[in-house]
N, C-alpha and C. Protein backbone atom coordinates (compact mmCIF):
# COMPACT_ATOMS: atom_id res chain seq x y z
N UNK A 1 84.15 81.87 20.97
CA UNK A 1 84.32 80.69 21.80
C UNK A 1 82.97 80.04 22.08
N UNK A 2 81.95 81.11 22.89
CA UNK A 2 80.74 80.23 23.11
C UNK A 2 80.14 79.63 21.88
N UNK A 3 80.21 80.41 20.55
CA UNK A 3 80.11 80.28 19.10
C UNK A 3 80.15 78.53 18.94
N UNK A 4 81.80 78.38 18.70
CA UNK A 4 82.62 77.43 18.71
C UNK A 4 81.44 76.23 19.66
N UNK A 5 81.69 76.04 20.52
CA UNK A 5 80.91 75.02 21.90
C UNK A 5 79.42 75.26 21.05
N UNK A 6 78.81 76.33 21.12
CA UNK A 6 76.83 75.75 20.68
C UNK A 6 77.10 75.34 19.10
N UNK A 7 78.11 75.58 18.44
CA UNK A 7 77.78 75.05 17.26
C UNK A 7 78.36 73.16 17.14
N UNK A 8 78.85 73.19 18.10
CA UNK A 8 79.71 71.48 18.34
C UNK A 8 78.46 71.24 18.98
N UNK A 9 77.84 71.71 19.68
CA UNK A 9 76.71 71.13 20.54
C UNK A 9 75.09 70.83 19.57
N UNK A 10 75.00 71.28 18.81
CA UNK A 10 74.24 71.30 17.39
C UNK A 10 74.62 70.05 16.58
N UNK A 11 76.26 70.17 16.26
CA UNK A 11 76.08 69.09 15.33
C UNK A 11 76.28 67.61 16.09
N UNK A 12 76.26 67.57 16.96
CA UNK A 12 77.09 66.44 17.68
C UNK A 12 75.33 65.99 18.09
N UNK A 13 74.43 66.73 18.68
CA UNK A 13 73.11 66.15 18.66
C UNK A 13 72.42 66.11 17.34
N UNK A 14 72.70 66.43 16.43
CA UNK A 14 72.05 65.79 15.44
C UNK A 14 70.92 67.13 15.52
N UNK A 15 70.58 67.89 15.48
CA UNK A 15 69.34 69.21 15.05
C UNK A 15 69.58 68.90 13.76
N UNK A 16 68.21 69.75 13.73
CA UNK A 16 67.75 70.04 12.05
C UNK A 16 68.66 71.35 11.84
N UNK A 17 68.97 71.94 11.23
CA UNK A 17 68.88 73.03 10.79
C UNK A 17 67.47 73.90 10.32
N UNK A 18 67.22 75.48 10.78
CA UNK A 18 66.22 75.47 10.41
C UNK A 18 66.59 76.35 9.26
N UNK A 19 66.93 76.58 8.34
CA UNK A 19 66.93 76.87 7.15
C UNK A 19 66.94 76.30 5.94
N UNK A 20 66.81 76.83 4.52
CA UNK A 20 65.88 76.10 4.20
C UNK A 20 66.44 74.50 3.22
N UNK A 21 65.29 73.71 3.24
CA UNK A 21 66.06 72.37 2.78
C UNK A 21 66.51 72.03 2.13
N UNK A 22 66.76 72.81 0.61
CA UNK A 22 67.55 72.53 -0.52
C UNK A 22 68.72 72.64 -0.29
N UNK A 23 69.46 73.61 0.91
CA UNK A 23 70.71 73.51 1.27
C UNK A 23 71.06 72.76 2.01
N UNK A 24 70.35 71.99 2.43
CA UNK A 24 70.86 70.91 3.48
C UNK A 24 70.71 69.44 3.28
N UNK A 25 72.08 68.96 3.39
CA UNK A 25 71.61 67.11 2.66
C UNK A 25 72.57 66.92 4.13
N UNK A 26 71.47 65.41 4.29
CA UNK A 26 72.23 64.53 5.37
C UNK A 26 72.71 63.46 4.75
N UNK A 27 74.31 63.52 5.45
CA UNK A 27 74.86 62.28 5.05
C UNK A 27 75.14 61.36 6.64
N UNK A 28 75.37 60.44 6.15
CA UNK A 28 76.02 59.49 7.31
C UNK A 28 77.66 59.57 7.01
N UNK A 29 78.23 59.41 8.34
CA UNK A 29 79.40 59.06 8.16
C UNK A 29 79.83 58.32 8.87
N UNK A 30 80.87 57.27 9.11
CA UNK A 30 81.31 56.23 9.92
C UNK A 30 83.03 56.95 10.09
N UNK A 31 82.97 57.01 11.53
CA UNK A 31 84.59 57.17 11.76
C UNK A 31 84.69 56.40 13.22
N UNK A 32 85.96 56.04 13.45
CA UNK A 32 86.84 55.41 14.38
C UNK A 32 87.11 55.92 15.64
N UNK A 33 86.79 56.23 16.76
CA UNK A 33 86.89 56.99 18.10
C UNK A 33 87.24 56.19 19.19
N UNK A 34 88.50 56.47 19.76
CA UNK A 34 89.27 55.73 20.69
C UNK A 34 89.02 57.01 21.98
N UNK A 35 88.15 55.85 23.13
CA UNK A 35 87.30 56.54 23.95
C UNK A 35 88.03 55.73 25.33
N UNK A 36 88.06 56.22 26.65
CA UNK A 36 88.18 55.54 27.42
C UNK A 36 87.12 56.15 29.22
N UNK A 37 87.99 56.33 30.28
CA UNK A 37 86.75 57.10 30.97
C UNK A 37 87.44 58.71 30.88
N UNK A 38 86.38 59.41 31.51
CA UNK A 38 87.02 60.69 31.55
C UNK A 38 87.95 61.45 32.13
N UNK A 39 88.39 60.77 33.46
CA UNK A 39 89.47 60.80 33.96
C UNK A 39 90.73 60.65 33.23
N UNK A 40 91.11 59.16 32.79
CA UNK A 40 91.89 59.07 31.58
C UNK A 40 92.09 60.20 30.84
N UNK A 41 91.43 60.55 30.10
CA UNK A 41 91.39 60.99 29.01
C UNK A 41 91.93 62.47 29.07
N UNK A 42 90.99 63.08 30.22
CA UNK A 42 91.38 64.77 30.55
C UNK A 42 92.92 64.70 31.06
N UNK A 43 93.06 63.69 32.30
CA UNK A 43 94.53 63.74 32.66
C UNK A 43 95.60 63.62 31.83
N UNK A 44 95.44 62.19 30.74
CA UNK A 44 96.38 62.40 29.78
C UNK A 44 96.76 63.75 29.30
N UNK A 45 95.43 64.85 28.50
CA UNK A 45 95.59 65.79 27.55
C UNK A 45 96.10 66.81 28.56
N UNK A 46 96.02 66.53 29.85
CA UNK A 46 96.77 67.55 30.97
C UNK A 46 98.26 67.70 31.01
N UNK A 47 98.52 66.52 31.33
CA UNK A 47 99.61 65.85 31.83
C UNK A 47 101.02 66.06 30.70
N UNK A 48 100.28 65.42 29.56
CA UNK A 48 101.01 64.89 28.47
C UNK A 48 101.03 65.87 27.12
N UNK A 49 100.19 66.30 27.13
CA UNK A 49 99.93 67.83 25.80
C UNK A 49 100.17 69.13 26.74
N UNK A 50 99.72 69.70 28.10
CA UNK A 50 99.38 70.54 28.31
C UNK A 50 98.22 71.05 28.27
N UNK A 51 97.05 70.27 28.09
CA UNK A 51 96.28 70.96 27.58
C UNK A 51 94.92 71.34 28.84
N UNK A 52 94.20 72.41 29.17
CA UNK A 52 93.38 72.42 30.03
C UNK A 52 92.08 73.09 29.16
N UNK A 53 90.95 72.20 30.59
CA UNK A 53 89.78 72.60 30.01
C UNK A 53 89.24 74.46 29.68
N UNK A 54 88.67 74.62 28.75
CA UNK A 54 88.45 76.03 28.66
C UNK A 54 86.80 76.72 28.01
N UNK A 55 86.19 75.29 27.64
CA UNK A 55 84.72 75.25 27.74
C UNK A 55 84.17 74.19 27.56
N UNK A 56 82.86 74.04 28.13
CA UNK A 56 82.42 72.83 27.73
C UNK A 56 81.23 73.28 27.64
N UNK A 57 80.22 72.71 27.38
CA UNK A 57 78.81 72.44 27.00
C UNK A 57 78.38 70.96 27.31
N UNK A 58 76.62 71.12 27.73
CA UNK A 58 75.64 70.10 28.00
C UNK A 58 74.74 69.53 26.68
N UNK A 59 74.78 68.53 25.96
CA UNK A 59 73.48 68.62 24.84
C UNK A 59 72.64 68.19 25.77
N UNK A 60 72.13 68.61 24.62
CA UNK A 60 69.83 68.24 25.08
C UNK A 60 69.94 66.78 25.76
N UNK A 61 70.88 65.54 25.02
CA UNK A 61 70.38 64.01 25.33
C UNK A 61 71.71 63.69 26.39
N UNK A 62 72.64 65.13 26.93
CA UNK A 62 72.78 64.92 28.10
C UNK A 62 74.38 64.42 27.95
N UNK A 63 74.70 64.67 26.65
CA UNK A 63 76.40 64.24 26.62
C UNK A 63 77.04 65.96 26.71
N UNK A 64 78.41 65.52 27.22
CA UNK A 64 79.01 66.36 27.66
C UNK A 64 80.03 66.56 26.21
N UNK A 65 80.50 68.02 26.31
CA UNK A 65 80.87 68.62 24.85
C UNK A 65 82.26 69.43 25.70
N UNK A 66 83.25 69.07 25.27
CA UNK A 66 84.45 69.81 26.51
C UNK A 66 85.56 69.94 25.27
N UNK A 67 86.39 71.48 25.31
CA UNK A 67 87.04 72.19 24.28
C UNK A 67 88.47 72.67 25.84
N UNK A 68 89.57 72.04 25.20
CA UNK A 68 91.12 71.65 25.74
C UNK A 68 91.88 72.54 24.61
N UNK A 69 92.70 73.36 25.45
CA UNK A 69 93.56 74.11 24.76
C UNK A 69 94.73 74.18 25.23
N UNK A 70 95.60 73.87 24.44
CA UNK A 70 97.34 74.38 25.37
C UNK A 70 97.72 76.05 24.71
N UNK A 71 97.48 76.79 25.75
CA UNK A 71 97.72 78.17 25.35
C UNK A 71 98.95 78.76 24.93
N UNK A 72 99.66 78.32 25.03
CA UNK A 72 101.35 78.62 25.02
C UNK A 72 101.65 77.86 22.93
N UNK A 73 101.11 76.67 23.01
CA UNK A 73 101.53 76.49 21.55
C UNK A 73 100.47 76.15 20.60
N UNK A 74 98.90 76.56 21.49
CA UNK A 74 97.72 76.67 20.55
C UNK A 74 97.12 75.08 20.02
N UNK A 75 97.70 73.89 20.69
CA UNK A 75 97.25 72.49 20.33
C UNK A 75 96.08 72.58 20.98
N UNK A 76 95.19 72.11 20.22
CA UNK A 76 93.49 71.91 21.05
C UNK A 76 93.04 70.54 20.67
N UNK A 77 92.32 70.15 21.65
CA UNK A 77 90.98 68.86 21.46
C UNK A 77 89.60 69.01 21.70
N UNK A 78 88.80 69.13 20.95
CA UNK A 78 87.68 68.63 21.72
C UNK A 78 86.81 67.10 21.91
N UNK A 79 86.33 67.60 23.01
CA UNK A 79 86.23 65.64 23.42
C UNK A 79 84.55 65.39 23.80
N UNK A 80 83.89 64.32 23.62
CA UNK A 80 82.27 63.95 23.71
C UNK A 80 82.26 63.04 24.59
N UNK A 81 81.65 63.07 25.50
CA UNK A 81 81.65 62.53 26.79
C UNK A 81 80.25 62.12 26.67
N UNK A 82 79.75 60.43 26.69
CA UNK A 82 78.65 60.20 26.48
C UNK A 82 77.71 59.69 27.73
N UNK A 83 76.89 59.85 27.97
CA UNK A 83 76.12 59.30 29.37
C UNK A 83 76.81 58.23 29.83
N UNK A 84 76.96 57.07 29.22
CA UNK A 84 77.51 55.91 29.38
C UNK A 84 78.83 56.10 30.00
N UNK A 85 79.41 56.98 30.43
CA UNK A 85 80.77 57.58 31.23
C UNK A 85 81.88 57.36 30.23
N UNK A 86 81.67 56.83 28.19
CA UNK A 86 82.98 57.12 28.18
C UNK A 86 83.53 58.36 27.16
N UNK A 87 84.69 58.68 27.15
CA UNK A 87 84.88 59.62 26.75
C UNK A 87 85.82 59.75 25.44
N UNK A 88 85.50 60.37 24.87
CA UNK A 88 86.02 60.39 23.10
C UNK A 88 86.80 61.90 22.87
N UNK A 89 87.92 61.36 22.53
CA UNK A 89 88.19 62.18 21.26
C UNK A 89 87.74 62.68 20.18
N UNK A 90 86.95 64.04 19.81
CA UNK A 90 86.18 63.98 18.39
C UNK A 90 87.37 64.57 17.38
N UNK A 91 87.85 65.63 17.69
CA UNK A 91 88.83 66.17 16.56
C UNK A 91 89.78 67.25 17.50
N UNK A 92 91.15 67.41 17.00
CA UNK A 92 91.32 68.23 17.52
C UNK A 92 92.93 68.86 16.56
N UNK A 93 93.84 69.81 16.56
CA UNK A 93 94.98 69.77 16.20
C UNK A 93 95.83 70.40 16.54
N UNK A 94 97.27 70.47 15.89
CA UNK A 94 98.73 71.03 16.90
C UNK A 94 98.95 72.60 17.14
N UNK A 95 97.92 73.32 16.24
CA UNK A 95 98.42 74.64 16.16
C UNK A 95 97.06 75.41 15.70
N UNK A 96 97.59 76.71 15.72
CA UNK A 96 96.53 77.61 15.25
C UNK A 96 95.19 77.86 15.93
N UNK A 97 95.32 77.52 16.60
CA UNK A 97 93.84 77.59 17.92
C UNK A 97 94.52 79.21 19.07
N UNK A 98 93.99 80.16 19.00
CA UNK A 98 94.08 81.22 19.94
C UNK A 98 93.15 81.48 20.71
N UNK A 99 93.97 81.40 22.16
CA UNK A 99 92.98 81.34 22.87
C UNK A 99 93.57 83.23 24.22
N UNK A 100 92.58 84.12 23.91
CA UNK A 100 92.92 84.63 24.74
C UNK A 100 91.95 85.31 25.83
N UNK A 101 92.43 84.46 27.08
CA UNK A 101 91.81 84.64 28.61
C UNK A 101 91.35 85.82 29.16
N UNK A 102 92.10 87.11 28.34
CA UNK A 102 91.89 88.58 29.21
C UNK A 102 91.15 88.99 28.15
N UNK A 103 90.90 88.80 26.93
CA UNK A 103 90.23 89.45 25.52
C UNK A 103 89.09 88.53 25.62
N UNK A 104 88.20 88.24 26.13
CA UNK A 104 87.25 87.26 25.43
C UNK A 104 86.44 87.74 24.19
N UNK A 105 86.52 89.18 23.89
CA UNK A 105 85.79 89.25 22.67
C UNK A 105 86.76 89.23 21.48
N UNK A 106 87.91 88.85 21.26
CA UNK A 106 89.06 87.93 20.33
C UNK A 106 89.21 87.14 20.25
N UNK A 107 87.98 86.24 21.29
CA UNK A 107 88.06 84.71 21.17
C UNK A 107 86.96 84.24 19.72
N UNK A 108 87.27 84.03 18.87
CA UNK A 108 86.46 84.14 17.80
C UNK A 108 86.85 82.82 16.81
């Protein structure tokens, strides 16, 4: 889990990787993110999915990194919350996400 969150928190600020550079090519990519404030956004995935917060993370330039799980049928989001107060959807999907509260070392 913490895994999961510092490695979203890595790519979402943009780090180098420090290993070595022949394995690593940067690309750009352009995608579509329907953002609103964070209120919105958490209440909907509350309300309307089930879904509650279950980690989040700070990057370095201060955006917020927050991982939503509905435990019962495993739908998750995670969402990027940018200084500017608004809040995004980055990826998330309906199933296959396990999340268990009393095992944290099965959270993997």
């Amino acid at each position: 889990m913490k895994y999961l969150i510092a490695s979203l928190v890595l790519l979402i600020s943009s780090c180098t990787p420090s290993f070595a550079q022949d394995r690593v090519q940067k690309i750009t990519m352009t995608k579509t993110y329907f953002c609103s404030s964070h209120e919105f956004v958490t209440n909907d995935l509350e309300e309307n999915f089930g879904e509650s917060r279950k980690g989040w993370a700070i990057t370095v330039t201060n955006e917020l990194i927050e991982l939503f799980i509905n435990e019962e049928t495993g739908r998750w989001t995670i969402l990027f919350s940018h200084p500017n107060k608004l809040t995004c959807g980055l990826v998330g999907g309906d199933e296959g996400f396990v999340f268990d509260i009393n095992n944290p070392s099965d959270n993997k």
